[in-house]
Protein backbone atom coordinates (compact mmCIF):
# COMPACT_ATOMS: atom_id res chain seq x y z
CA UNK A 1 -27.28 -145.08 -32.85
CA UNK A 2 -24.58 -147.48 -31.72
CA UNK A 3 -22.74 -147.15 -35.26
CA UNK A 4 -22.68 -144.33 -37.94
CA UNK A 5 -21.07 -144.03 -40.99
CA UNK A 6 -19.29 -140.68 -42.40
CA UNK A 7 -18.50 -140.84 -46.21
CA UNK A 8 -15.60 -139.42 -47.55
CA UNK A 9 -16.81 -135.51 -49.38
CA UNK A 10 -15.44 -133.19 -51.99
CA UNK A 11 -18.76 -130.43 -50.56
CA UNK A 12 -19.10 -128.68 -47.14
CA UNK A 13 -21.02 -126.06 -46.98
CA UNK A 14 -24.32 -124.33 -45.33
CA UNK A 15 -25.33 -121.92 -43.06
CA UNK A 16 -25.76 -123.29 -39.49
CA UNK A 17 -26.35 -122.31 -35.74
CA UNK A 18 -24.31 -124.56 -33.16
CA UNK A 19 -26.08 -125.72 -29.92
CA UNK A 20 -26.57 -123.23 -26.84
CA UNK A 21 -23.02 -123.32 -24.67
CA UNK A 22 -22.94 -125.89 -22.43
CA UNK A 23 -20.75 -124.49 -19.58
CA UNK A 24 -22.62 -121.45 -19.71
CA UNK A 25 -26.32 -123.95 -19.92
CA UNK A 26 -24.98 -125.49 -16.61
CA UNK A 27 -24.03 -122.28 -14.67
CA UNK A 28 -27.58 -120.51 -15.66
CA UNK A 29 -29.05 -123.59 -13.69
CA UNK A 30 -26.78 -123.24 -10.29
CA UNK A 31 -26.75 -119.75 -10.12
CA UNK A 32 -30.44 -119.52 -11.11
CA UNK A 33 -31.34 -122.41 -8.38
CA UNK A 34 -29.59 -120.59 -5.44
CA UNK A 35 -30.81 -117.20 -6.09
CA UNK A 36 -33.70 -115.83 -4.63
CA UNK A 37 -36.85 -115.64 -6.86
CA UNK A 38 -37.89 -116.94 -10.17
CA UNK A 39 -35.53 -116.82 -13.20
CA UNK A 40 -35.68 -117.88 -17.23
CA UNK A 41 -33.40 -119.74 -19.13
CA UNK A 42 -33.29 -119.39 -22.68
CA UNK A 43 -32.07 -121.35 -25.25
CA UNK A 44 -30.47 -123.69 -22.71
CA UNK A 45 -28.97 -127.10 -24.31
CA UNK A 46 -30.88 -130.14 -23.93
CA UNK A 47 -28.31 -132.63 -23.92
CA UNK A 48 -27.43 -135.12 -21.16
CA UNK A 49 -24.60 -133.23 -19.06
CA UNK A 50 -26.93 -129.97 -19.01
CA UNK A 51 -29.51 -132.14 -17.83
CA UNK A 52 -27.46 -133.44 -14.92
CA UNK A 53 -27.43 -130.70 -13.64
CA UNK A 54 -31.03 -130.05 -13.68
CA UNK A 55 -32.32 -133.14 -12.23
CA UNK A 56 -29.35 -132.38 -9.53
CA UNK A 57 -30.94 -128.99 -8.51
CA UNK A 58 -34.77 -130.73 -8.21
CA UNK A 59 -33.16 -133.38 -6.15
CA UNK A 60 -32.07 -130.62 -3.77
CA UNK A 61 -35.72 -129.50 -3.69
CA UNK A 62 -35.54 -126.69 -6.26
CA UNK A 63 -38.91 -126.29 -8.85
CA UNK A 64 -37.77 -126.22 -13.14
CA UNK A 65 -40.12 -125.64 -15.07
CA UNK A 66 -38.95 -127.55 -18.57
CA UNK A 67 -40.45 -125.58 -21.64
CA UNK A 68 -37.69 -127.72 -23.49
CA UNK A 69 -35.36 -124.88 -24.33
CA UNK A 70 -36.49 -122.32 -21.97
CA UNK A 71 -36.21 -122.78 -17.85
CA UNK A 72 -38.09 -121.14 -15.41
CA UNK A 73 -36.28 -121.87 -12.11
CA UNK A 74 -37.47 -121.13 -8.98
CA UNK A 75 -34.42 -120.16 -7.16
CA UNK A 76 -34.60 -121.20 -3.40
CA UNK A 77 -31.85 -118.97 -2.23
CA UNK A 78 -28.73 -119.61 -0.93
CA UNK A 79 -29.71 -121.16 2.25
CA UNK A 80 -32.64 -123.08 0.53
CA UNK A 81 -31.45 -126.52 -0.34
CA UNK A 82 -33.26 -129.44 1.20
CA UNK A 83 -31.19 -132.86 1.99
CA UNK A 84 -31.89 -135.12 -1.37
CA UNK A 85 -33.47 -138.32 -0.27
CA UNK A 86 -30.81 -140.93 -2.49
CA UNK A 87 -27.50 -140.69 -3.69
CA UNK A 88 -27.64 -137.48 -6.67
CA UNK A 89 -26.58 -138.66 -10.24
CA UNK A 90 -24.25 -136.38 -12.11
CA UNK A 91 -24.32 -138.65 -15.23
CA UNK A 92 -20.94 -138.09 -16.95
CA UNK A 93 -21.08 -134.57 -16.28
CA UNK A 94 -17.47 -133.23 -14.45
CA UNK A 95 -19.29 -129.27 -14.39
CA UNK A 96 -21.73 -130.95 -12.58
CA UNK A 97 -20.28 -133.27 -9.81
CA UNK A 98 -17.43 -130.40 -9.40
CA UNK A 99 -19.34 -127.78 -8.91
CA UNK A 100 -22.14 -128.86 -7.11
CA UNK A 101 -19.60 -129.92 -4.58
CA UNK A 102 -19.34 -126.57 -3.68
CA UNK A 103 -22.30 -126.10 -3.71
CA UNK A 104 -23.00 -128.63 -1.14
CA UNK A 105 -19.94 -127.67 0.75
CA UNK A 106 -21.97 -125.17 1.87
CA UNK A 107 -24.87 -127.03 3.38
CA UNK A 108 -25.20 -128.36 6.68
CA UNK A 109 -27.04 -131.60 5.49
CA UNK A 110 -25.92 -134.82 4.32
CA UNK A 111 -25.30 -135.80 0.55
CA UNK A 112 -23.89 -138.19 -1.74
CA UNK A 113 -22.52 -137.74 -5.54
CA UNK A 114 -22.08 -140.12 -8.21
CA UNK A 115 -22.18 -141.45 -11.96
CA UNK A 116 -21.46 -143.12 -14.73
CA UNK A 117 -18.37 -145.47 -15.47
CA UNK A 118 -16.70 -142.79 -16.85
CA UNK A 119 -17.16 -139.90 -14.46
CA UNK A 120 -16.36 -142.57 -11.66
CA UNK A 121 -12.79 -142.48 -12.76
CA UNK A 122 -12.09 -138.52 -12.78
CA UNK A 123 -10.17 -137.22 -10.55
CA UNK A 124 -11.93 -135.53 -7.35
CA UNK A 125 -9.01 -134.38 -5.11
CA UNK A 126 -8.50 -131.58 -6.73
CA UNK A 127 -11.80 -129.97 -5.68
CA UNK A 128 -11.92 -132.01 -2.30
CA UNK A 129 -8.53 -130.30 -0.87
CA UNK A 130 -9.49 -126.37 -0.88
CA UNK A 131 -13.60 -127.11 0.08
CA UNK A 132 -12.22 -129.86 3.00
CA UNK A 133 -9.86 -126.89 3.96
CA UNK A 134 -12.82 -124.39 4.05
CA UNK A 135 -14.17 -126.98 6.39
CA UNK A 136 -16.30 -129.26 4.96
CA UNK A 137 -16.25 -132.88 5.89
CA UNK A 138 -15.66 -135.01 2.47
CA UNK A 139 -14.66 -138.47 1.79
CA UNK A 140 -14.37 -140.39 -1.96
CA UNK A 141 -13.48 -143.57 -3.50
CA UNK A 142 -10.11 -144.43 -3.38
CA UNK A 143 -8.92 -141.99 -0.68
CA UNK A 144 -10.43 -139.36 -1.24
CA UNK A 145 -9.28 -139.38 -5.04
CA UNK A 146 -12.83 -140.43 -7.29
CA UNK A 147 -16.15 -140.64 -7.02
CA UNK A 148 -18.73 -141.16 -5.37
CA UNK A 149 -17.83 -138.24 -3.10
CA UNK A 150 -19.79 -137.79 0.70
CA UNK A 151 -20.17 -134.60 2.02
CA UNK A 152 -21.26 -133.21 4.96
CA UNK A 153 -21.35 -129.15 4.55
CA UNK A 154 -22.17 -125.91 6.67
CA UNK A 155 -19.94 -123.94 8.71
CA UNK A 156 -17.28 -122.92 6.33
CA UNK A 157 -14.41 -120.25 6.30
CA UNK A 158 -12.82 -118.28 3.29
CA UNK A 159 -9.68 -119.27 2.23
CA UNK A 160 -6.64 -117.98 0.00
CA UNK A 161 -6.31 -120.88 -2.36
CA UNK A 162 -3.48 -121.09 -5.41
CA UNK A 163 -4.37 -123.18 -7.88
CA UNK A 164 -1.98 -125.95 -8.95
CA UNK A 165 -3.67 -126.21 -12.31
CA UNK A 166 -6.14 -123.96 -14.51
CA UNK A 167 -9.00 -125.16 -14.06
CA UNK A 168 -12.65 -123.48 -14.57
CA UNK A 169 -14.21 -126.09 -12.85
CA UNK A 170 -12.14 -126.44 -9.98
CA UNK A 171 -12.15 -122.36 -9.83
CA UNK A 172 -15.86 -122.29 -9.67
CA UNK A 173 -16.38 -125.33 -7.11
CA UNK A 174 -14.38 -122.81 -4.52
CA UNK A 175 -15.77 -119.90 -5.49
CA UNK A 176 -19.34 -121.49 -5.19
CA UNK A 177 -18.49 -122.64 -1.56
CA UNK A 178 -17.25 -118.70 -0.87
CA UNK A 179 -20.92 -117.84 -1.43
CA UNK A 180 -21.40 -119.46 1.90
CA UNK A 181 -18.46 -118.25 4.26
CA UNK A 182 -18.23 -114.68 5.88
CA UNK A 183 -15.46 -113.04 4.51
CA UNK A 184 -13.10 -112.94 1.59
CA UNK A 185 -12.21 -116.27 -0.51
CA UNK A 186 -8.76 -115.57 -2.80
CA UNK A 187 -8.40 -117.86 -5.45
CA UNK A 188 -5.38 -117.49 -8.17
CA UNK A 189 -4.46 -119.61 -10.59
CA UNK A 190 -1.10 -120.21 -12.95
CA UNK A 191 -3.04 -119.58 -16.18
CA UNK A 192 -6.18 -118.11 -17.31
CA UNK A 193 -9.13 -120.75 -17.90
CA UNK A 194 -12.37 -119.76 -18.86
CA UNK A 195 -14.31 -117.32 -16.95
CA UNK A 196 -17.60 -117.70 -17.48
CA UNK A 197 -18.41 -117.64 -13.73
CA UNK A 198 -16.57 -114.85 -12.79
CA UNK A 199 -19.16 -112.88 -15.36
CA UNK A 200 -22.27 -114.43 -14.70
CA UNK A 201 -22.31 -114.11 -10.42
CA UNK A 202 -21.78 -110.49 -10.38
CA UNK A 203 -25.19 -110.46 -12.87
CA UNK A 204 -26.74 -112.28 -9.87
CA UNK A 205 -25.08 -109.83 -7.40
CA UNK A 206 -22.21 -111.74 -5.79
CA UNK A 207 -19.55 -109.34 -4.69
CA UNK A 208 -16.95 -110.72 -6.62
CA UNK A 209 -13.75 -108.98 -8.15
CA UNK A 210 -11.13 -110.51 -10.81
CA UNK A 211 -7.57 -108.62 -10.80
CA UNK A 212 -5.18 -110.70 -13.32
CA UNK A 213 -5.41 -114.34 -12.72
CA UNK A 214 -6.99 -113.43 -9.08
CA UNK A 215 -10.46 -113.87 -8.66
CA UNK A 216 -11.73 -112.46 -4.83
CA UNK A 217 -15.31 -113.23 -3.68
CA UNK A 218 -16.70 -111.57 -0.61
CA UNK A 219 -19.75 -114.30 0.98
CA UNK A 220 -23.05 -113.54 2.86
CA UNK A 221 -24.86 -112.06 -0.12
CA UNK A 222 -27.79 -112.71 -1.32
CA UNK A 223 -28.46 -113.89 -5.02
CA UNK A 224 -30.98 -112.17 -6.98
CA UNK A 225 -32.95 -113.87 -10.21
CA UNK A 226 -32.17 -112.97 -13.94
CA UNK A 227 -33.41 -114.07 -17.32
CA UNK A 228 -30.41 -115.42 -18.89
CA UNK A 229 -30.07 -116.25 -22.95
CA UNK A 230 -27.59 -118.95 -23.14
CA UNK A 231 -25.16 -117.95 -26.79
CA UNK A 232 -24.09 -120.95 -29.32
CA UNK A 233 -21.10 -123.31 -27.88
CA UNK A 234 -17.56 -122.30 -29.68
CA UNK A 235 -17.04 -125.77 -28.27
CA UNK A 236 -19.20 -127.04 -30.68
CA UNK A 237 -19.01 -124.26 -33.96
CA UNK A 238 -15.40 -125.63 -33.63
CA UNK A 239 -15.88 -129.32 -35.31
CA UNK A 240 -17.52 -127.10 -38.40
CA UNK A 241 -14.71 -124.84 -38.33
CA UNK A 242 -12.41 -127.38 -39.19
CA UNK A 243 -14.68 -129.16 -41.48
CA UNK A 244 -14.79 -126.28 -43.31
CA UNK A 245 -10.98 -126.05 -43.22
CA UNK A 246 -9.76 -129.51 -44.07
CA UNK A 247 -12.37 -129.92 -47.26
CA UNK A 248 -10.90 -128.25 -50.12
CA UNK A 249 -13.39 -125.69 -51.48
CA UNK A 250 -15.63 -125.53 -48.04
CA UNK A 251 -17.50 -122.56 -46.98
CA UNK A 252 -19.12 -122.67 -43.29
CA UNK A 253 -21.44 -119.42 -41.75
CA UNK A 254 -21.68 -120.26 -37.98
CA UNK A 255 -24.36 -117.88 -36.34
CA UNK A 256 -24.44 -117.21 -32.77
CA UNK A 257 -21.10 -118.27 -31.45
CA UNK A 258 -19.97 -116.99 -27.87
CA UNK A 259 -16.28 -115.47 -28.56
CA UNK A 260 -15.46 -115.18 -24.90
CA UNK A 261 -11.39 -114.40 -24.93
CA UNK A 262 -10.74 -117.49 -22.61
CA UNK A 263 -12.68 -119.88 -25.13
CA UNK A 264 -11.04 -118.99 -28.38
CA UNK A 265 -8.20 -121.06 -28.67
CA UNK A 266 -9.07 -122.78 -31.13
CA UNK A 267 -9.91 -119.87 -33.62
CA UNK A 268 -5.89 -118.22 -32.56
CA UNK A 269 -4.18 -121.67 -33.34
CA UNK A 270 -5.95 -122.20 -36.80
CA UNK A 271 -5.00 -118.67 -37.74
CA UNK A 272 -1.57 -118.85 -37.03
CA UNK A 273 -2.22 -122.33 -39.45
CA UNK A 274 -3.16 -120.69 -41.69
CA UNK A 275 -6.91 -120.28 -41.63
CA UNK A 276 -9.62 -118.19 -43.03
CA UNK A 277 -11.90 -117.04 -40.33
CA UNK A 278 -14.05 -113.84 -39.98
CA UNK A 279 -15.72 -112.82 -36.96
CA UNK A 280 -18.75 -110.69 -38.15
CA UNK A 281 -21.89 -108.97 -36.19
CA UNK A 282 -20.12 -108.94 -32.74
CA UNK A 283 -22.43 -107.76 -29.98
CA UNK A 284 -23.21 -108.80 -26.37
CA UNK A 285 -25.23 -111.57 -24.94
CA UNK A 286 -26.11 -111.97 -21.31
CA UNK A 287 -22.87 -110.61 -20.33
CA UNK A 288 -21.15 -112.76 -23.12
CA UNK A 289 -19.48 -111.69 -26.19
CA UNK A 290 -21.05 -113.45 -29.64
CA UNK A 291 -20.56 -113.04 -32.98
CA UNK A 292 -20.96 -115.03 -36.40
CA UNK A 293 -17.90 -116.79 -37.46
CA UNK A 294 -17.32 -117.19 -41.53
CA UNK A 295 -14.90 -120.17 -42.36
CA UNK A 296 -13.78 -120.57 -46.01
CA UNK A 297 -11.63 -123.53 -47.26
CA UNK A 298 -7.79 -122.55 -47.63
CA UNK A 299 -5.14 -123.97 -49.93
CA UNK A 300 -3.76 -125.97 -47.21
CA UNK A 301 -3.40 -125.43 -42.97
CA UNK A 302 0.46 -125.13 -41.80
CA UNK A 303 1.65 -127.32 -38.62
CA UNK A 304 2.11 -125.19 -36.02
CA UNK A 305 3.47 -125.66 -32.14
CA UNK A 306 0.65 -125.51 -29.61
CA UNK A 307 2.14 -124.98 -25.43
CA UNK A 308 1.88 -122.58 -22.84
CA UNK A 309 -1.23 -119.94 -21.37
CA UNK A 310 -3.31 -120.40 -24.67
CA UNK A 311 -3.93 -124.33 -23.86
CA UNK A 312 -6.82 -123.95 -21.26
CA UNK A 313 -8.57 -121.99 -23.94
CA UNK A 314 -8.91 -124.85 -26.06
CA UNK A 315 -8.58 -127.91 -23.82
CA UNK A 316 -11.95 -129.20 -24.92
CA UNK A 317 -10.95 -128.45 -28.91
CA UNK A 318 -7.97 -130.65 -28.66
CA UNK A 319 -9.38 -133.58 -30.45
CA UNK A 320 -10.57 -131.52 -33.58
CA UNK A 321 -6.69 -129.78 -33.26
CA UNK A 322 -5.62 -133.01 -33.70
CA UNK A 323 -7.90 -133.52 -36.67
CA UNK A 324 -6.76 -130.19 -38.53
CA UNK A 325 -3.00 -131.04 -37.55
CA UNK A 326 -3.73 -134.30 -39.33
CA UNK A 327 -4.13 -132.21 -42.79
CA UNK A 328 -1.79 -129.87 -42.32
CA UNK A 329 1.79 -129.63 -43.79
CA UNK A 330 4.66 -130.59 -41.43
CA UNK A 331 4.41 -131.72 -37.44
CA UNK A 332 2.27 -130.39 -35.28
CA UNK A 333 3.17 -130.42 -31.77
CA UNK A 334 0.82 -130.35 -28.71
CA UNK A 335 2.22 -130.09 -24.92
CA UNK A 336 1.22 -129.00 -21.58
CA UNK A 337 -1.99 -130.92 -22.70
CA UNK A 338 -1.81 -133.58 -19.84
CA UNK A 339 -5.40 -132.81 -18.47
CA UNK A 340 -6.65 -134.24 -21.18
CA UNK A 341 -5.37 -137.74 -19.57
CA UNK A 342 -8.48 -137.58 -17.69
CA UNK A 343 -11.27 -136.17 -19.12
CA UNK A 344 -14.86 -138.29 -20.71
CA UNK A 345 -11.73 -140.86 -21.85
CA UNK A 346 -7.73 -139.87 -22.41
CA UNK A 347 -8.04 -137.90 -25.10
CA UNK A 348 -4.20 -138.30 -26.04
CA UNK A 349 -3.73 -141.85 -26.09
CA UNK A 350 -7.87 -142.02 -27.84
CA UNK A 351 -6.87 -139.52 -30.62
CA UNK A 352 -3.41 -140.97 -30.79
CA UNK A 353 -4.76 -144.80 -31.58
CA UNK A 354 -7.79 -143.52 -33.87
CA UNK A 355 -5.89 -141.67 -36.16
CA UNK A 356 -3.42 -143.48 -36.22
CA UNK A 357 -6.21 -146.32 -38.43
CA UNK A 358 -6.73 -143.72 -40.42
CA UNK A 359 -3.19 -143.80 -41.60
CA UNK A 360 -1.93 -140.41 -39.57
CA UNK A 361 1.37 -140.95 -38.02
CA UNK A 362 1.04 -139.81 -34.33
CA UNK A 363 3.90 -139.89 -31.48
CA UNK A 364 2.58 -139.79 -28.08
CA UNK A 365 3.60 -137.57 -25.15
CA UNK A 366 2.45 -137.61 -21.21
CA UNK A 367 1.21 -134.33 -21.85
CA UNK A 368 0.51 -134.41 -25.93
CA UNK A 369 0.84 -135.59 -29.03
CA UNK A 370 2.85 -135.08 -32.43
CA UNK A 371 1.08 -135.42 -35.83
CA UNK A 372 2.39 -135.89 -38.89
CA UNK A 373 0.11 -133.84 -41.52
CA UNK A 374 -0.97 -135.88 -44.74
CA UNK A 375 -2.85 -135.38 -48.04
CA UNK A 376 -5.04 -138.22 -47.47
CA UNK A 377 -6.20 -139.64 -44.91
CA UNK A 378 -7.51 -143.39 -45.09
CA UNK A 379 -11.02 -144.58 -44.23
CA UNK A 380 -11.37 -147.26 -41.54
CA UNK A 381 -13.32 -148.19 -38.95
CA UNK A 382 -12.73 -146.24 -35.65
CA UNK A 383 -13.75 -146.07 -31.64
CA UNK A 384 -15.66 -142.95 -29.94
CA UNK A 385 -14.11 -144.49 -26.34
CA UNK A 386 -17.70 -143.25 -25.32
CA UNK A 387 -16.25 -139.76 -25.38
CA UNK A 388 -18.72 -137.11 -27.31
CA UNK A 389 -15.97 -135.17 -28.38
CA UNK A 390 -13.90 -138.07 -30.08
CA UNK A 391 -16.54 -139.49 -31.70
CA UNK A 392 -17.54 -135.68 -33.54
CA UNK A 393 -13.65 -135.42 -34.40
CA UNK A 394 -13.65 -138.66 -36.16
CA UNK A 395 -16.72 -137.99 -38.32
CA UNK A 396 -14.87 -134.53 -39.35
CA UNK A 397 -12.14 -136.72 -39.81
CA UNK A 398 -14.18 -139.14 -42.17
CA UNK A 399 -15.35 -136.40 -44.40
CA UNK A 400 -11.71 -136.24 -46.08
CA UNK A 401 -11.10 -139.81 -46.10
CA UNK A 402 -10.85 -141.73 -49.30
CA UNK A 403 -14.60 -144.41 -48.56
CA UNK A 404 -16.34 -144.80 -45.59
CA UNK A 405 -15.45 -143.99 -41.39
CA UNK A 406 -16.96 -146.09 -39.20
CA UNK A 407 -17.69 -144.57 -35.73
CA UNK A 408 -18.42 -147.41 -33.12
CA UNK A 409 -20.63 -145.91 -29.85
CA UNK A 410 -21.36 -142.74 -31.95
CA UNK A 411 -24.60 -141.89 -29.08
CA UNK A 412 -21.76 -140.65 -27.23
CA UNK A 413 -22.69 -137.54 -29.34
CA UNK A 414 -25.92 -136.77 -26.99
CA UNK A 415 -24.00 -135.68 -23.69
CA UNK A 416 -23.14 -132.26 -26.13
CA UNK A 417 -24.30 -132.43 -29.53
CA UNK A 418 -27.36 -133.93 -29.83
CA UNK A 419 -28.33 -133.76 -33.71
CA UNK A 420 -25.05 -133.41 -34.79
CA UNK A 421 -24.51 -135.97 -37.53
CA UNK A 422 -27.75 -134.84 -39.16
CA UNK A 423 -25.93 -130.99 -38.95
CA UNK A 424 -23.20 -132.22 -40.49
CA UNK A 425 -24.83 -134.36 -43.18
CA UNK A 426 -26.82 -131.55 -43.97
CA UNK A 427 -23.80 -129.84 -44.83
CA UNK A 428 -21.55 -131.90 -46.86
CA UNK A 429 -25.13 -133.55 -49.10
């Protein structure tokens, strides 16, 4: 599936259930793996990144059973981890290379982390400064800035580390390594990102305590085994949300969506644009909040100004923002977005040069992007940049052109979504 083509629709509607979330798929495997007994995943997401993640763990010497989407890991404890015999392959997966780096931050052996093009050129420096000051030796590409990252782990200390930056990722990576230290590691962090860590390791029974934007986490315990069911991705419910939005008369039930508070971005900004969404049958999942969200088509989004605490809530929804701002009235304005300069592609200057073939006009910012909202936009042939998430937002995109979208490298859509262009087709037939 090199190519796909997304026709132009006046119909969008069905009753669907997103795939399982992926950050939370990844953390059920590393917290599962060092714990100490036998644990089940359910409803984890077979996609590529996931799987990373996975083959990461056996490499390290831990058993998965694969029941395709059900786990059964056999954790081997904290202190369990074998050397892996080659260099471990995170794939394009940043959860994975990030946070395993804590992981092996903590182990007095010998490892090496890679991947693909893409993950090659993310930035690593960010996680290598607080685990190198915990005391493990690392070294990466470029001094120390990309991968493939060497370390050599054991012996660490806790630390008080602030943040520069939200970031989940980097967050968990030190808070992983703090597993391993005696004592108290502090981390704090300008803004709240999403927290999906700091609920799942108590589960496991990490002594770990948030207060505000400070999470503390007290090493030298033991990790005990859970069976874990993995909720739908909002990530993912969100490129139906604003499907359902942007085609006039659309009408979207998504079931099974995790609403945790430092995920739903997304659903905040469209409602201040004007949006009909209703959360319905909220419960509890694994620690997780879920519910089933109810999009209805409106008479038209309004532009809004998106800055500030609520963008690492929606960091990964920015390119299907950009896709509602694109059929809204008036100019939406993104900033404080500049992380997205380095994620699977930049995702500012991507979004920026695809919509703008579709006839959107788009000013570009180091850290965002104004767009000009239109009626119509115009069907033309556009690039994924091998980013999942771009090439998703374009086919949304291509359902209110006037013809036919083009999406070049649309199997970009299997490191998330696998099965998503038959979900949406399914919808708008």
């Amino acid at each position: 599936m090199d190519s796909i083509e997304v026709k132009g629709t006046k119909r969008f509607r069905g009753e669907i259930t997103p795939p399982p979330d992926k950050s939370l798929s990844h953390r059920a495997v590393f917290f599962s793996s060092l714990a100490n007994g036998v644990g089940r995943v359910s409803n984890f997401l077979r996609a590529q990144d996931t799987e990373s993640s996975m083959h990461a763990f056996r490499s390290l010497g831990v058993k998965i059973e694969d029941h395709g989407q059900e786990l059964i890991i056999h954790g081997k404890g904290l202190h369990g981890l074998t050397e892996p015999g080659d260099v471990i392959d995170c794939g394009n997966s940043g959860t994975t290379i990030r946070l395993l780096s804590g992981v092996l931050a903590g182990n007095p052996f010998f490892s090496v982390l890679t991947g693909d093009e893409s993950l090659r050129g993310r930035p690593m420096a960010r996680v290598i400064k607080p685990l190198t000051q915990m005391g493990a030796l690392i070294t990466a590409r470029a001094d120390n800035k990309y991968p493939p990252v060497a370390i050599k782990g054991g012996g660490l200390r806790p630390i008080s580390y602030a943040m520069p930056m939200a970031s989940a990722q980097v967050k968990s990576s030190v808070l992983l390594a703090g597993l391993y230290t005696e004592g108290t590691t502090v981390v704090s962090e300008p803004a709240r990102s999403r927290d999906h860590t700091e609920r799942m390791l108590p589960s496991f029974g990490a002594d770990l305590k948030v207060d505000g934007l400070t999470v503390t986490l007290t090493g030298g315990r033991n990790l005990n085994p859970l069976d874990i069911v993995v909720p739908g991705d909002i990530s993912s419910a969100a490129f139906f949300m604003v499907a359902a939005l942007v085609v006039p008369g659309a009408e979207v039930l998504i079931r099974n969506v995790g609403i945790n508070p430092t995920r739903t971005g997304i659903i905040t900004v469209l409602e201040r644009m004007g949006a009909t969404i209703r959360k319905e049958n909220i419960r509890e999942v694994s620690g997780e909040p879920v519910a089933d969200i109810y999009c209805k088509g409106t008479s038209g989004l309004r532009a809004v100004e998106v800055a500030g605490d609520i963008v690492p809530s929606l960091i990964d929804e920015f390119p299907i923002l950009c896709i509602a701002a694109a059929r809204a009235e008036g100019v939406t304005i993104i900033r404080g977005a500049e992380e997205l300069r380095v994620k699977e592609s930049d995702r500012i200057q991507a979004m920026a040069t695809e919509l703008r073939k579709m006839g959107v006009e788009v000013h570009e910012f180091p850290d965002g992007l104004s767009i000009t909202g239109t009626d119509q936009l115009r069907a033309a042939e556009v690039e994924s940049h091998g980013d999942h998430r771009i090439a998703m937002s374009m086919a949304v995109a291509g359902l209110t052109a006037d013809g036919i979208t083009t999406i070049h490298n649309a199997s970009a859509v299997a490191i998330s979504f696998p099965g998503f262009f038959e979900m949406i087709a399914g919808c708008s037939s």
